[in-house]
Protein backbone atom coordinates (compact mmCIF):
# COMPACT_ATOMS: atom_id res chain seq x y z
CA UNK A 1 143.91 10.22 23.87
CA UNK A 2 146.98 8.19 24.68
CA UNK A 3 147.20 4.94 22.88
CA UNK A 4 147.65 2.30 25.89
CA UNK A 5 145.59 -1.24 24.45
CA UNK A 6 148.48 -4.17 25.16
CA UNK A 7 150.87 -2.09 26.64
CA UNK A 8 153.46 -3.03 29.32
CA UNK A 9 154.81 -1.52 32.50
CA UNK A 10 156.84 -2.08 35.11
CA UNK A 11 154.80 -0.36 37.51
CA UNK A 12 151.18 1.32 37.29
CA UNK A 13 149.78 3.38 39.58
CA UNK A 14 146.43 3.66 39.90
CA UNK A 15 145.28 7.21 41.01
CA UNK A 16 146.82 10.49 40.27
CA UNK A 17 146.91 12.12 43.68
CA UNK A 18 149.77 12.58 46.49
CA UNK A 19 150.08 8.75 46.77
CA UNK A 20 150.82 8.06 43.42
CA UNK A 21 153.26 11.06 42.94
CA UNK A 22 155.39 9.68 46.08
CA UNK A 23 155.50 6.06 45.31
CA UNK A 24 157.09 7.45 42.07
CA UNK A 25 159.47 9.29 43.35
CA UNK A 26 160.36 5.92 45.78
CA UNK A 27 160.05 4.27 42.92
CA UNK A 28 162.64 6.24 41.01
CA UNK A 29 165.10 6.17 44.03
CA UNK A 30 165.28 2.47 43.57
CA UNK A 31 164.56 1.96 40.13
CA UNK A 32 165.92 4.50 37.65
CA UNK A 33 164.34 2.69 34.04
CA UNK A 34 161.79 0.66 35.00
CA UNK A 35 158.86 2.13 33.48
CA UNK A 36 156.36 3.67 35.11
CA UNK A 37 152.69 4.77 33.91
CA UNK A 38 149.98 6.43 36.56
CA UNK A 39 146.61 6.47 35.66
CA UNK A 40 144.68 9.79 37.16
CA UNK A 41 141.05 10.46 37.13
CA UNK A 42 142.25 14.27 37.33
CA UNK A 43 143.40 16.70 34.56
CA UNK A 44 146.55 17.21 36.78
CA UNK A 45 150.03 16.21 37.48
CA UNK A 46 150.43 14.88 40.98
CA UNK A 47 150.23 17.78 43.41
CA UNK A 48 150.12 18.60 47.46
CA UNK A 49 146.47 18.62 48.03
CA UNK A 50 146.76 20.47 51.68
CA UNK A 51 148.11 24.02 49.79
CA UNK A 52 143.99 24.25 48.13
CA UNK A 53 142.70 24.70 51.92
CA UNK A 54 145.70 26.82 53.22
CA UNK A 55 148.84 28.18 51.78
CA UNK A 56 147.41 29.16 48.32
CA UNK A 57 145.04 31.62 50.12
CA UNK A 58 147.29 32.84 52.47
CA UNK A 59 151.10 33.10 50.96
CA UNK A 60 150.58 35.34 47.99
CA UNK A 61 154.28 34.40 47.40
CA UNK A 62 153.19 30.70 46.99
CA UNK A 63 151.33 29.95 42.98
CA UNK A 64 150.20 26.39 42.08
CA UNK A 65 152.99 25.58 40.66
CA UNK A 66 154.55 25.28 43.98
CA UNK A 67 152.12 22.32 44.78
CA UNK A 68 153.44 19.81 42.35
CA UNK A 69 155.22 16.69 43.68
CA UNK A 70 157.78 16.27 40.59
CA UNK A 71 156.90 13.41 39.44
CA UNK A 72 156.22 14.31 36.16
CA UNK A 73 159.73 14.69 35.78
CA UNK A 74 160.71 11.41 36.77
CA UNK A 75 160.18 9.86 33.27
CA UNK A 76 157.08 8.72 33.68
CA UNK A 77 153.83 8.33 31.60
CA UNK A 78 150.55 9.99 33.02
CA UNK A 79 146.78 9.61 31.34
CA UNK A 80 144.64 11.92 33.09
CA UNK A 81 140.69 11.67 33.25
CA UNK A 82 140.81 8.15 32.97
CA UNK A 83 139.39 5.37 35.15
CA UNK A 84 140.58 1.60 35.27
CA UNK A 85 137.37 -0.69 35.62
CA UNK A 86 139.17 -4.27 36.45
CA UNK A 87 142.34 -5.51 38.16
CA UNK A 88 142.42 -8.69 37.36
CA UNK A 89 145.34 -10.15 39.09
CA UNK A 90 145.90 -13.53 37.24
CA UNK A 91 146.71 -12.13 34.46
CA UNK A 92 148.72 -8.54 35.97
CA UNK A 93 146.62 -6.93 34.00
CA UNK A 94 144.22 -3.32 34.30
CA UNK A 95 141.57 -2.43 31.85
CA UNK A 96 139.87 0.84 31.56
CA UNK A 97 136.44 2.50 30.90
CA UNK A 98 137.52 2.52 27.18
CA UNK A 99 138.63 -1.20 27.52
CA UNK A 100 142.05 -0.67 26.66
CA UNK A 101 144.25 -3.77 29.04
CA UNK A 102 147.40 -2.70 30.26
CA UNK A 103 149.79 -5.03 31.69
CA UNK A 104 152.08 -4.54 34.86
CA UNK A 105 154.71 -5.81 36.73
CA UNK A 106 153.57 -4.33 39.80
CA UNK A 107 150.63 -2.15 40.94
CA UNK A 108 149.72 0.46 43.03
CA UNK A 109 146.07 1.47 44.20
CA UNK A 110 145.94 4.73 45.29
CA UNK A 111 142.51 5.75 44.40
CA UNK A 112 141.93 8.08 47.81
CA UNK A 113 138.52 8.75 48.67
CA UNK A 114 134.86 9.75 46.90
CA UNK A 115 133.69 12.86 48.55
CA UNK A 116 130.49 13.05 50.15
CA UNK A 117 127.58 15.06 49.74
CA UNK A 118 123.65 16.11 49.70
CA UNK A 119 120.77 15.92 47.53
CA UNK A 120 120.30 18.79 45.06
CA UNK A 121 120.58 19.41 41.17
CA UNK A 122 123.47 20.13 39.23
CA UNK A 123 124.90 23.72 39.87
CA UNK A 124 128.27 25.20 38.94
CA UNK A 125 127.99 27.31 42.79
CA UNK A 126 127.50 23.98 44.74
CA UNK A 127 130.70 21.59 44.95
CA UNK A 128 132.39 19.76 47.10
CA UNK A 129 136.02 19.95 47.31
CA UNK A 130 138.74 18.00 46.89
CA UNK A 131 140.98 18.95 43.87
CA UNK A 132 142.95 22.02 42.05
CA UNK A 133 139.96 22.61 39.94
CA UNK A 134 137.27 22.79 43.00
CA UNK A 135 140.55 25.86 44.79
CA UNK A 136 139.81 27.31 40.82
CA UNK A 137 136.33 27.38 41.18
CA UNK A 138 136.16 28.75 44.71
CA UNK A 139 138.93 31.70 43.82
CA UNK A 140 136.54 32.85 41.24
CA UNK A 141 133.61 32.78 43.89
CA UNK A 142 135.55 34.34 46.69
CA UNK A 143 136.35 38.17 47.73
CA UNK A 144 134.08 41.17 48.33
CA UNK A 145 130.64 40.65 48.15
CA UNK A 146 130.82 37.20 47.83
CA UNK A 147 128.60 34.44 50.42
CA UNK A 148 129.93 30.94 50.62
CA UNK A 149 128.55 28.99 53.05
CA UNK A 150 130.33 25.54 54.15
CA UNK A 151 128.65 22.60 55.36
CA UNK A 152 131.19 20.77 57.53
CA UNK A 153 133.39 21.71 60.16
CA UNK A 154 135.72 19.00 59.86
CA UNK A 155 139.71 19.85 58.35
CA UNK A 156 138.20 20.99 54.83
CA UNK A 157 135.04 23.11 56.48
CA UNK A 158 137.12 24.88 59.25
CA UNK A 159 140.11 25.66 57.19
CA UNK A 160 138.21 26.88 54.24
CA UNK A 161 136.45 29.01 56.75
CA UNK A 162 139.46 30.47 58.24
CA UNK A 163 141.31 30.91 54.82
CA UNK A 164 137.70 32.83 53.08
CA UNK A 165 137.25 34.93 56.03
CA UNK A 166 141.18 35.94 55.60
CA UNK A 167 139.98 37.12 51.94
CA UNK A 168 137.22 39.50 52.30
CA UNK A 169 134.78 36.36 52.00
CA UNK A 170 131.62 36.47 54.04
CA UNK A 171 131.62 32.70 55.31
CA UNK A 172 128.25 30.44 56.75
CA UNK A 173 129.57 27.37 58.35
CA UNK A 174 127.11 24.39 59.08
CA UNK A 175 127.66 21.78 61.38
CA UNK A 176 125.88 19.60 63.42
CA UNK A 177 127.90 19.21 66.76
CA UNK A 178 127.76 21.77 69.18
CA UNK A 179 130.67 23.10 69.02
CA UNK A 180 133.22 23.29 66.14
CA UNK A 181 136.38 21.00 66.85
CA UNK A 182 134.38 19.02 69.86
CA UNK A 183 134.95 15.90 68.25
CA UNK A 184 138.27 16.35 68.61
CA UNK A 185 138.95 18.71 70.99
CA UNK A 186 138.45 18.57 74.74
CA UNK A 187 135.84 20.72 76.62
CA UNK A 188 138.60 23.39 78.00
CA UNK A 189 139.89 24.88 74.58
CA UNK A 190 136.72 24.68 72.70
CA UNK A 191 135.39 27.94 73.86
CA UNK A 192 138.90 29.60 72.48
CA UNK A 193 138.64 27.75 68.70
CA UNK A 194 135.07 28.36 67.99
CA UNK A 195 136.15 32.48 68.91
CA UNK A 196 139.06 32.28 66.69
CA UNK A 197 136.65 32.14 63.71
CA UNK A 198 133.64 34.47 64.94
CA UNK A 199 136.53 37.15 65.84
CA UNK A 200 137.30 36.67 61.98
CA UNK A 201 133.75 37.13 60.49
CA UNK A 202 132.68 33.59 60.29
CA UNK A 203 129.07 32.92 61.44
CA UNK A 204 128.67 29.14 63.51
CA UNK A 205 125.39 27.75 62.65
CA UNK A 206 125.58 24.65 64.85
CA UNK A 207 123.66 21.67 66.16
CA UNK A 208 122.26 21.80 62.15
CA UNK A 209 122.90 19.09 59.51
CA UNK A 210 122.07 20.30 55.82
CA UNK A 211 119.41 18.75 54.08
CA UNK A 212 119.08 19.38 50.84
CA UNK A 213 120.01 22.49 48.64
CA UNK A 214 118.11 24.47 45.25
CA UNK A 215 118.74 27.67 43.36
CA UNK A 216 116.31 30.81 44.00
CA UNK A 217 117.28 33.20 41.12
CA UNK A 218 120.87 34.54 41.61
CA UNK A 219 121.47 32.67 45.16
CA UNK A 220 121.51 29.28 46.11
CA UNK A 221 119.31 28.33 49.20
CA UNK A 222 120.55 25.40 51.83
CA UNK A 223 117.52 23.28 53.30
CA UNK A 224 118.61 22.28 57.07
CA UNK A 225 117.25 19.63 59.23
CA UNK A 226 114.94 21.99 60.88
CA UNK A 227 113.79 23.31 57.63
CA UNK A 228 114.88 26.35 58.31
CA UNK A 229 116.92 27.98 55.46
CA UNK A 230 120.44 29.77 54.76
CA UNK A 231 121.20 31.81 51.39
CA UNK A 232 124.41 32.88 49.62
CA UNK A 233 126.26 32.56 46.61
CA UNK A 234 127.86 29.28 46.83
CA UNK A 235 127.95 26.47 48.82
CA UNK A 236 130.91 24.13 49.28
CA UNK A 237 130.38 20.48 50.85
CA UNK A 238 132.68 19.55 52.80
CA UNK A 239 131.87 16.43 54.52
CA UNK A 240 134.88 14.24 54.23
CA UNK A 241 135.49 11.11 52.06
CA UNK A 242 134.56 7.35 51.47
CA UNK A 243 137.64 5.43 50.51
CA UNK A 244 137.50 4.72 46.88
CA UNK A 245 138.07 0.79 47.49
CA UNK A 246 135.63 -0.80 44.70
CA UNK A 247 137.95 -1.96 42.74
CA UNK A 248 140.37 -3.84 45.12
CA UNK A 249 137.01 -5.17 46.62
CA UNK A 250 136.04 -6.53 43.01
CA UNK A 251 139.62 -8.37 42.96
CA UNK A 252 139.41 -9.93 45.61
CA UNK A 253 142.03 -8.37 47.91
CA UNK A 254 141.59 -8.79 51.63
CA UNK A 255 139.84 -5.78 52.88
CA UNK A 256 139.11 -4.33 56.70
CA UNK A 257 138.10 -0.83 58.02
CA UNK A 258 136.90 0.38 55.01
CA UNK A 259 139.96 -0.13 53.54
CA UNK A 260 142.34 -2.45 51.84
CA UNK A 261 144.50 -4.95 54.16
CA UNK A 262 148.52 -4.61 53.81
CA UNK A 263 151.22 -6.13 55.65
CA UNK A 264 154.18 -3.71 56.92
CA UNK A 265 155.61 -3.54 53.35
CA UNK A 266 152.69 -1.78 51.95
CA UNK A 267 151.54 -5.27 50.14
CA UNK A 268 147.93 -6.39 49.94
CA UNK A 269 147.19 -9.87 49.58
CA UNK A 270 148.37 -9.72 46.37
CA UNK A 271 152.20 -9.92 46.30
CA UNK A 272 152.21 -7.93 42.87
CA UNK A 273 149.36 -5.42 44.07
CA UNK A 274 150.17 -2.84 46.86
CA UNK A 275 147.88 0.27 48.27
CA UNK A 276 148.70 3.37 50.05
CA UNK A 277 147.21 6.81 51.61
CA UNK A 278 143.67 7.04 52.11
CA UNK A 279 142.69 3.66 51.15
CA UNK A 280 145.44 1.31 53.10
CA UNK A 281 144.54 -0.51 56.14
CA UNK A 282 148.12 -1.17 57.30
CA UNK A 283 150.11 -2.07 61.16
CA UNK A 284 151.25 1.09 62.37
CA UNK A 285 154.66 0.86 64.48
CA UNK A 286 152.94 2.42 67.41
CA UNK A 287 149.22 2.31 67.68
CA UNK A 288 148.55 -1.18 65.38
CA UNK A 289 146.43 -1.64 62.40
CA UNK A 290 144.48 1.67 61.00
CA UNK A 291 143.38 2.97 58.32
CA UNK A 292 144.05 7.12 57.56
CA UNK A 293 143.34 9.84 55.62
CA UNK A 294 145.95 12.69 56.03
CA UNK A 295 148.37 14.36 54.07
CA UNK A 296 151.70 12.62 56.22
CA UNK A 297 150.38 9.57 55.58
CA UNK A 298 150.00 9.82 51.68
CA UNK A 299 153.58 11.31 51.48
CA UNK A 300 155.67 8.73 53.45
CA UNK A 301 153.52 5.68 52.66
CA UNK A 302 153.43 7.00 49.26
CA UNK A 303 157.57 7.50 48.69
CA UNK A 304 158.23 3.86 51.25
CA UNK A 305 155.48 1.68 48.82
CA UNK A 306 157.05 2.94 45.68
CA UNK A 307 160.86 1.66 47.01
CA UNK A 308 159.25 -1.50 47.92
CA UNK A 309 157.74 -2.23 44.63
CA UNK A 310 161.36 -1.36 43.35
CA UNK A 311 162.80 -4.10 45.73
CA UNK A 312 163.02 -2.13 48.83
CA UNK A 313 161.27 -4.27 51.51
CA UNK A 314 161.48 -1.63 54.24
CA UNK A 315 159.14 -1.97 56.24
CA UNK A 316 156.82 1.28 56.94
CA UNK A 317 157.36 2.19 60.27
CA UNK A 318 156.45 5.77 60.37
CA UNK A 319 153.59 7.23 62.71
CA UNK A 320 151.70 9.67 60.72
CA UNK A 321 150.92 13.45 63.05
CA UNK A 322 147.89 15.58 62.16
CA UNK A 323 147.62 18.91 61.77
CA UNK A 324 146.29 22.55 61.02
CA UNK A 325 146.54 26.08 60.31
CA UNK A 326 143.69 28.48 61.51
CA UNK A 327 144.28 32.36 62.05
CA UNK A 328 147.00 32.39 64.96
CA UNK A 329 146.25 28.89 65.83
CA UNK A 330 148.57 26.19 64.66
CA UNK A 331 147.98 22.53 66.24
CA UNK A 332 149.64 19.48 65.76
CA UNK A 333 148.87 15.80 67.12
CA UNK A 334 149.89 12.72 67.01
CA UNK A 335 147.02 9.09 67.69
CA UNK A 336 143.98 9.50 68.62
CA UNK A 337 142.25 12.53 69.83
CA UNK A 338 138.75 11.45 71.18
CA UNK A 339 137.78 13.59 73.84
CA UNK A 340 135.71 11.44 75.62
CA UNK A 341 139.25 9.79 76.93
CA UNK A 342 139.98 11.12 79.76
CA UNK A 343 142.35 14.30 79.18
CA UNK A 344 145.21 15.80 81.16
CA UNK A 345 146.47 19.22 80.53
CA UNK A 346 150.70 20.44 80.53
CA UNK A 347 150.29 24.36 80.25
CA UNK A 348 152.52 26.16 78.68
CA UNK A 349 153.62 30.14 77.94
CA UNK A 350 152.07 30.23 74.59
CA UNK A 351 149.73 26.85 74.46
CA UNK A 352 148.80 23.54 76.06
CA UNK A 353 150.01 19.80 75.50
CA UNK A 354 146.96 17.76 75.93
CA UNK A 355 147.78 13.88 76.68
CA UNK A 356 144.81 11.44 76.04
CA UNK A 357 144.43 8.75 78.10
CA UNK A 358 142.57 5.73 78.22
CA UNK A 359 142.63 4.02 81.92
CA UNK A 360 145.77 5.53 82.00
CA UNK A 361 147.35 4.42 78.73
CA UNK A 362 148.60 7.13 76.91
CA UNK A 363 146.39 7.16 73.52
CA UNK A 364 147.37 10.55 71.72
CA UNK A 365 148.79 13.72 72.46
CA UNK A 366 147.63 16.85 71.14
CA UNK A 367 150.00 20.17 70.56
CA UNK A 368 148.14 23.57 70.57
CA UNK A 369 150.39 26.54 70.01
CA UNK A 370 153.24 24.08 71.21
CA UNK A 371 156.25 23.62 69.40
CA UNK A 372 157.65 20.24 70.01
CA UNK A 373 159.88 17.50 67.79
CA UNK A 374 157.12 15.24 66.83
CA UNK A 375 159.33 12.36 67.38
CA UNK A 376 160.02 13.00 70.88
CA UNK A 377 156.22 13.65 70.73
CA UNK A 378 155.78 9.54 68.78
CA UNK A 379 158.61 8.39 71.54
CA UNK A 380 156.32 9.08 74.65
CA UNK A 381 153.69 7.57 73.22
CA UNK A 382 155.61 4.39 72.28
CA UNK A 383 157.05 4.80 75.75
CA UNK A 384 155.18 6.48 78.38
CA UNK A 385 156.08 6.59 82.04
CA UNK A 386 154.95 4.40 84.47
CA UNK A 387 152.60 7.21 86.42
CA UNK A 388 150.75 9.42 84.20
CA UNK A 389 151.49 12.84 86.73
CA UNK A 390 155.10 11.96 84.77
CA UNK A 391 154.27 13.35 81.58
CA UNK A 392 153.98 17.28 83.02
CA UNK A 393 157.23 18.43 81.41
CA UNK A 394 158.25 14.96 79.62
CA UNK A 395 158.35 17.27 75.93
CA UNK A 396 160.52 19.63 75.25
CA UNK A 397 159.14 23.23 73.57
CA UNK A 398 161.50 23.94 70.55
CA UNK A 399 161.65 27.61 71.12
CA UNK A 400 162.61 29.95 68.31
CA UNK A 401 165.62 32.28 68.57
């Protein structure tokens, strides 16, 4: 294990995932010998995390090599399956579970999010997933003859659906709304995304949450709230995350929505402590102070925090878009979709543009089988016409040749 006790660094990073792999490479663009150490909790080099729900299933042409970020070629140190206990900020210094203190010059907390999940014993075919080893273990669990059944139908349940059933996979999903995608989606295209997946095999057990879960000899068996009972070979939580913010809590940084406060620069309330991706509550350009937990966001607030804690002091001005791949569905938004706003519909050949509106202020717009320059897309928002009838025809399709 890598001797750290007393050490010094320019920067450390703290959290191996797509937020810490960006801010080096800002870092690097700013900064070409400062030095740089990230401390990961995972036995990998920073990678892409959205590839282990989509493209790595799909693109036989695209290995896992193709997920990593590079910045283990930047010249920097990594320690993986380590955890750092204590910031404590007087001092700009870290210690870890092994009580080694490392000293920085500036830090980053990128520590992304804990996933959630339900009451059962220990199992190697029950996991939730989050990380290249949790793809690894599904690989092995997936193909012919093989049961998973998903408890979620958020991003991770309803892509891992779509990219099982696409591999021979015989796929349960659990959820407890009604419909897959209604908390989300409005009423009109619901009927149309919950078909996509039963076309492909998948079987919608709805209105359910899951309980608890044991093994019965060679299966594992799912409890549900009405104690009623599904079986298969493996079951994979996917529930979402709780921001990993302990540790900024414990030093004292200002926090709100579940996250850690920053100011436009990425900077908590610590000049010498910044945060970024899942964890940073910080002013968006366009919508005002949130707090997300999507890929965009962890790549440019990753790459903009690392400049600034080179000397950058741009200020992050970029309005993250959401997406997702599913069969012949791809959809792409940008603020909030909440379909209880009220909703108007732009029809297209192929798709729809949904706009969200609350009392007539345009909240989020929603982009299904539409393709359209997402900053035209961020522009309307920022700047929507005076009558909302206006926004029929306001984007532009980018229509391939």
């Amino acid at each position: 294990m890598k001797e750290l006790n007393n050490k010094t660094y320019d920067y450390v990073l703290v959290g191996g995932g797509m937020g810490a792999g960006f801010a080096t490479l800002g870092i690097r663009e700013q900064d070409k010998d400062g030095s740089i150490l990230i401390i990961s909790n995972e036995t990998h080099v920073p990678y892409e995390r959205p590839a282990l729900t989509k493209k790595l299933w799909i693109d036989d042409e695209f290995k896992e090599d193709d997920t990593k970020i590079g910045a283990e070629e930047e010249n920097v140190e990594i320690v993986f399956e380590r955890e750092v206990t204590k910031i404590s900020p007087e001092d700009k210094t870290v210690t870890l579970e092994n009580g080694d203190v490392v000293d920085y010059g500036q830090l980053l907390l990128s520590t992304g999010g804990e996933p959630r999940s339900i009451d059962g014993p220990e199992d190697e075919a029950v996991f939730t997933f989050r990380e290249l080893d949790d793809y690894r273990k599904l690989r092995e669990r997936s193909g012919e003859n093989q049961e998973v059944i998903i408890v979620g139908g958020g991003y991770i349940g309803s892509e891992l659906a779509a990219s099982l059933s696409q591999n021979n996979t015989k796929v349960t999903i659990v959820f407890p709304q009604n419909h897959l995608g209604e908390e989300m989606f409005p009423k009109e295209l619901l009927e149309e995304y919950n078909q996509l997946f039963k076309d492909h095999g998948v079987e919608l057990i709805n209105g359910r949450e899951a309980k608890s879960y044991r093994r019965e000899g060679e299966q594992v068996v799912l409890t549900l709230d009405d104690d009623s009972e599904v079986k298969g070979d493996t079951i994979v939580i996917g529930l979402g995350v709780s921001p990993r913010t302990q540790l900024a809590e414990e030093s004292g940084l200002e926090m709100a929505d579940e996250g850690v406060v920053v100011n436009e620069w990425l900077q908590t309330s610590d000049k010498n402590i910044w945060a970024a991706a899942d964890i940073a509550t910080y002013p968006d350009a366009i919508f005002g102070r949130q707090r997300l937990e999507h890929v965009d966001h962890a790549r440019h607030s990753g790459r903009q925090v690392g400049k600034n804690m080179a000397g950058a002091k741009e200020a992050y001005t970029h309005t993250p878009y959401l997406y997702s791949m599913l069969y012949s569905l791809n959809w792409e938004a940008v603020g909030t979709l909440d379909p209880s706003l009220d909703t108007l519909f732009d029809h297209r050949e192929d798709g729809e543009i949904v706009f969200y509106l609350d009392e007539d202020k345009l909240k989020g717009i929603l982009l299904w089988n539409v393709e359209v320059d997402l900053d035209d897309v961020r522009e309307l928002i920022d700047q929507p016409p005076a009558n909302k009838e206006d926004l029929i025809g306001a984007l532009k399709e980018q229509k391939e040749e």
